[in-house]
C-alpha atoms as a PDB file:
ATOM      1  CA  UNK A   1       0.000   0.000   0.000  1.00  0.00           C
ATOM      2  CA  UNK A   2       1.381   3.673  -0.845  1.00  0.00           C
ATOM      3  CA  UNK A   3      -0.092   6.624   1.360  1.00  0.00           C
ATOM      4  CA  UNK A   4       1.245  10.207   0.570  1.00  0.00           C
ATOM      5  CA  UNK A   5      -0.314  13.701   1.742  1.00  0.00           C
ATOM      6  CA  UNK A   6      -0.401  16.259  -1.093  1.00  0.00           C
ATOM      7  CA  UNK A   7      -1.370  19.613   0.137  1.00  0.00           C
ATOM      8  CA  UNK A   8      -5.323  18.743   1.610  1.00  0.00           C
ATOM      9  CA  UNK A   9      -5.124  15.537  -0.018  1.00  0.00           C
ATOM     10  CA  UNK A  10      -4.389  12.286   1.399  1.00  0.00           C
ATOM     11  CA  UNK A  11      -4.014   9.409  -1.627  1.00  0.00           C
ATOM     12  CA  UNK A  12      -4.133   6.041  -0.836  1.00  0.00           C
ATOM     13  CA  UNK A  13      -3.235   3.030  -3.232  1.00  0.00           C
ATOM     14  CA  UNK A  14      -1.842   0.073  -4.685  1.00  0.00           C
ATOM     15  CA  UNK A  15      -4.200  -1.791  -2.285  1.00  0.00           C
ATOM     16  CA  UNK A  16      -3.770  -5.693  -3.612  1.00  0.00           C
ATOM     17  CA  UNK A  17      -6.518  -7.167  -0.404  1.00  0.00           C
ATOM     18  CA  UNK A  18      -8.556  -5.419   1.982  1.00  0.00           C
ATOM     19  CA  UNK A  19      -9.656  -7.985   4.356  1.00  0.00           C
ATOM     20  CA  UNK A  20      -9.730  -9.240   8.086  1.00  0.00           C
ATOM     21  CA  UNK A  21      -5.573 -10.175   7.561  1.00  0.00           C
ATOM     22  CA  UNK A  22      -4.902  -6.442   6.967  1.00  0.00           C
ATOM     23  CA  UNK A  23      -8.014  -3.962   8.050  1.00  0.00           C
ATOM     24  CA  UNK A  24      -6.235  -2.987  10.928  1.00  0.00           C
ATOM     25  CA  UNK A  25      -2.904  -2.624   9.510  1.00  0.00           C
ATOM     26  CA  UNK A  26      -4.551  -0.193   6.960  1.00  0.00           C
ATOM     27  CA  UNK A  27      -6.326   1.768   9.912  1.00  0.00           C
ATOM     28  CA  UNK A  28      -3.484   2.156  11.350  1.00  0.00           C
ATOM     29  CA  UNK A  29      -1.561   3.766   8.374  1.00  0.00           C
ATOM     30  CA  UNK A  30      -3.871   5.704   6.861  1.00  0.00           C
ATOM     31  CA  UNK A  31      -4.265   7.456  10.675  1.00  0.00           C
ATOM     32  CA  UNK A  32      -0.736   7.726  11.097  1.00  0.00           C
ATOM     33  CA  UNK A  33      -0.608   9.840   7.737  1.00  0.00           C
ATOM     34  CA  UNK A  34      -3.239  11.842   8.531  1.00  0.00           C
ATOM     35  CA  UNK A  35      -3.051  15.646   8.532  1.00  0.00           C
ATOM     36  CA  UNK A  36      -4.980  18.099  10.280  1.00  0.00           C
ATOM     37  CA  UNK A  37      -5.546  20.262   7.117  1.00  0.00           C
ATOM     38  CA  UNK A  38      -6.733  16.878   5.135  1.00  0.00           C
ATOM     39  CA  UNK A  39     -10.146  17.858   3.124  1.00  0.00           C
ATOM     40  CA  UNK A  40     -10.041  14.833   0.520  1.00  0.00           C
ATOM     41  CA  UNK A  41      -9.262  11.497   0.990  1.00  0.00           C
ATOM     42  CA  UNK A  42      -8.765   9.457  -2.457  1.00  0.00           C
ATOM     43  CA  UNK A  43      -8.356   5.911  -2.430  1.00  0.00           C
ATOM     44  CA  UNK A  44      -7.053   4.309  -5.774  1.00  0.00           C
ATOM     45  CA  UNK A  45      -8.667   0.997  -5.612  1.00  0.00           C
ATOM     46  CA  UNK A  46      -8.103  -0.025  -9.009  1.00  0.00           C
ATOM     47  CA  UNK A  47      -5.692  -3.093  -7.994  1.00  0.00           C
ATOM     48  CA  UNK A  48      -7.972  -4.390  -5.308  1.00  0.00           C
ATOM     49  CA  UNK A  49      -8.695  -7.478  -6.214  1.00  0.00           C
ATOM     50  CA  UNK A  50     -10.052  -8.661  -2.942  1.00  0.00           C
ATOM     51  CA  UNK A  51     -12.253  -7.214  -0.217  1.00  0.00           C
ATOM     52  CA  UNK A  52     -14.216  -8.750   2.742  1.00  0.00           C
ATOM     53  CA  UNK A  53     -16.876  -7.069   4.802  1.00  0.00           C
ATOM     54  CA  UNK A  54     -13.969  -6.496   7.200  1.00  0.00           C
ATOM     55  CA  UNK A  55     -12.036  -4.285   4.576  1.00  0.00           C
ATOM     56  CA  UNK A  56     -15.398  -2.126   3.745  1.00  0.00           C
ATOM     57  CA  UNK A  57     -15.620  -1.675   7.409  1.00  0.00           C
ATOM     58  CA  UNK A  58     -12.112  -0.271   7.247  1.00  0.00           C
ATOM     59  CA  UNK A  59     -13.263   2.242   4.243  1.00  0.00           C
ATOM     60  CA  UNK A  60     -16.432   2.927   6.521  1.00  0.00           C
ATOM     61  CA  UNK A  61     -14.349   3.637   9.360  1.00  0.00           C
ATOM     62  CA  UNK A  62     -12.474   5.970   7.464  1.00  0.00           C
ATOM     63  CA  UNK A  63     -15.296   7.778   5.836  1.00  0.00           C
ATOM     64  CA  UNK A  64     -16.677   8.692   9.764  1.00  0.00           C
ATOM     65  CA  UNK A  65     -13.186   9.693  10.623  1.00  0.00           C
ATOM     66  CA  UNK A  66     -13.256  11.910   7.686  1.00  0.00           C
ATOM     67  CA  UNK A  67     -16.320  13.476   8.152  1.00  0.00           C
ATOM     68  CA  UNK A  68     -15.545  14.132  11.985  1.00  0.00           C
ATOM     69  CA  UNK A  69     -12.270  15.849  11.602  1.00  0.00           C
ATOM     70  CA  UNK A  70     -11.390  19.534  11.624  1.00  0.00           C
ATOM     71  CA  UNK A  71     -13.989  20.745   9.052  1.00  0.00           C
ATOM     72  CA  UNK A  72     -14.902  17.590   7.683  1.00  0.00           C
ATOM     73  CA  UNK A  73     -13.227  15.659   4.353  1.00  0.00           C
ATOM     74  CA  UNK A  74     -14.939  13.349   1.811  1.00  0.00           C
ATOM     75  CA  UNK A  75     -13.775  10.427   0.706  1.00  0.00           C
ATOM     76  CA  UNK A  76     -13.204   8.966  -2.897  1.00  0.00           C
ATOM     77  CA  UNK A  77     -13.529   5.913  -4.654  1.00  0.00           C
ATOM     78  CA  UNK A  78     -11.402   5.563  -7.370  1.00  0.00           C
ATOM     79  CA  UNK A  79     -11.542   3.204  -9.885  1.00  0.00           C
ATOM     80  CA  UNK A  80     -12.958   0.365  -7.589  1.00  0.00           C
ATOM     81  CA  UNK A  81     -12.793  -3.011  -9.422  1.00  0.00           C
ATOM     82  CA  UNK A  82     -16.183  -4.679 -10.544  1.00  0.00           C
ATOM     83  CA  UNK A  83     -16.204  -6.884  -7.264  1.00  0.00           C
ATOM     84  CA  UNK A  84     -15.328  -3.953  -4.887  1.00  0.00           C
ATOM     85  CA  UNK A  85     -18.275  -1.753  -6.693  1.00  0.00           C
ATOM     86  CA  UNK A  86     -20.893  -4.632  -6.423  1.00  0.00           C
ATOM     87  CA  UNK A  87     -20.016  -5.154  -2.682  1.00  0.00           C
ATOM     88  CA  UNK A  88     -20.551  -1.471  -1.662  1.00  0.00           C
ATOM     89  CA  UNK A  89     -23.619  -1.346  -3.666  1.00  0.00           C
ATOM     90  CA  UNK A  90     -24.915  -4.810  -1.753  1.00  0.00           C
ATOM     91  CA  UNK A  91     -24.606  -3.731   1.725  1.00  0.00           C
ATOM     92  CA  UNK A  92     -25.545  -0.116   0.674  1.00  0.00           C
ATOM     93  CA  UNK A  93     -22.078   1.419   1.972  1.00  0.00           C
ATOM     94  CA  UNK A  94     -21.562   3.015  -1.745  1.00  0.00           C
ATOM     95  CA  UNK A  95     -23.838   5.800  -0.329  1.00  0.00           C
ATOM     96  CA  UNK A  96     -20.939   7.144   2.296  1.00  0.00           C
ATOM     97  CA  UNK A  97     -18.024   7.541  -0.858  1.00  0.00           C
ATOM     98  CA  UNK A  98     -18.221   9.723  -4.133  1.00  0.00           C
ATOM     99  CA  UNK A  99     -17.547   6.536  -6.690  1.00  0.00           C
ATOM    100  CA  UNK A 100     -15.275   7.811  -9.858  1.00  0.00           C
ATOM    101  CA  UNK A 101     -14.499   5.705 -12.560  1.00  0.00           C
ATOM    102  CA  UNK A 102     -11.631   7.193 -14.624  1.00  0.00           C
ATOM    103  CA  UNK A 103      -9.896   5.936 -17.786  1.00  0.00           C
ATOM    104  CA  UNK A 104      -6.202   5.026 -17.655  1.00  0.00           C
END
């Protein structure tokens, strides 16, 4: 996984698995990254070619922790495989993330 702060932008990706193995390991890093000034949270899932209810908890956890901090930030979807997309959709989570599909 690769994590880097530009400006009030925190992007997150090359994220092979999101599951129970590494939910918490992700947590962790993404809050240890974390600025104060961070308004947008991107999260290149493009590569993700697994995810378990415990990974979207981990994206759903982030999305609260994003909207609670100083002034609020959103959180984005980006290019989420067909099997990430369908799972967010299923347990209605998709409604917490702007989803944006964008060509290569």
């Amino acid at each position: 996984m690769k994590i880097n702060c530009e400006g009030e932008t925190l992007n997150i990706s090359e994220i092979q698995e999101l599951g129970l193995a590494n939910s918490a390991g992700f947590g962790k890093e993404v809050r240890a990254a974390w600025a104060d000034d961070v308004k947008n949270v991107v999260i290149d899932l493009s590569s993700t070619s697994f995810m378990d209810c415990t990974g979207l908890g981990a994206l759903a956890a982030l999305s609260k922790t994003a909207r609670t901090s100083n002034g609020g930030a959103s959180v984005h979807l980006l290019n989420p495989t067909p099997v990430v997309q369908r799972i967010a959709m299923l347990t209605g989570l998709d409604g917490l993330f702007e989803i944006t599909q964008k060509a290569a």
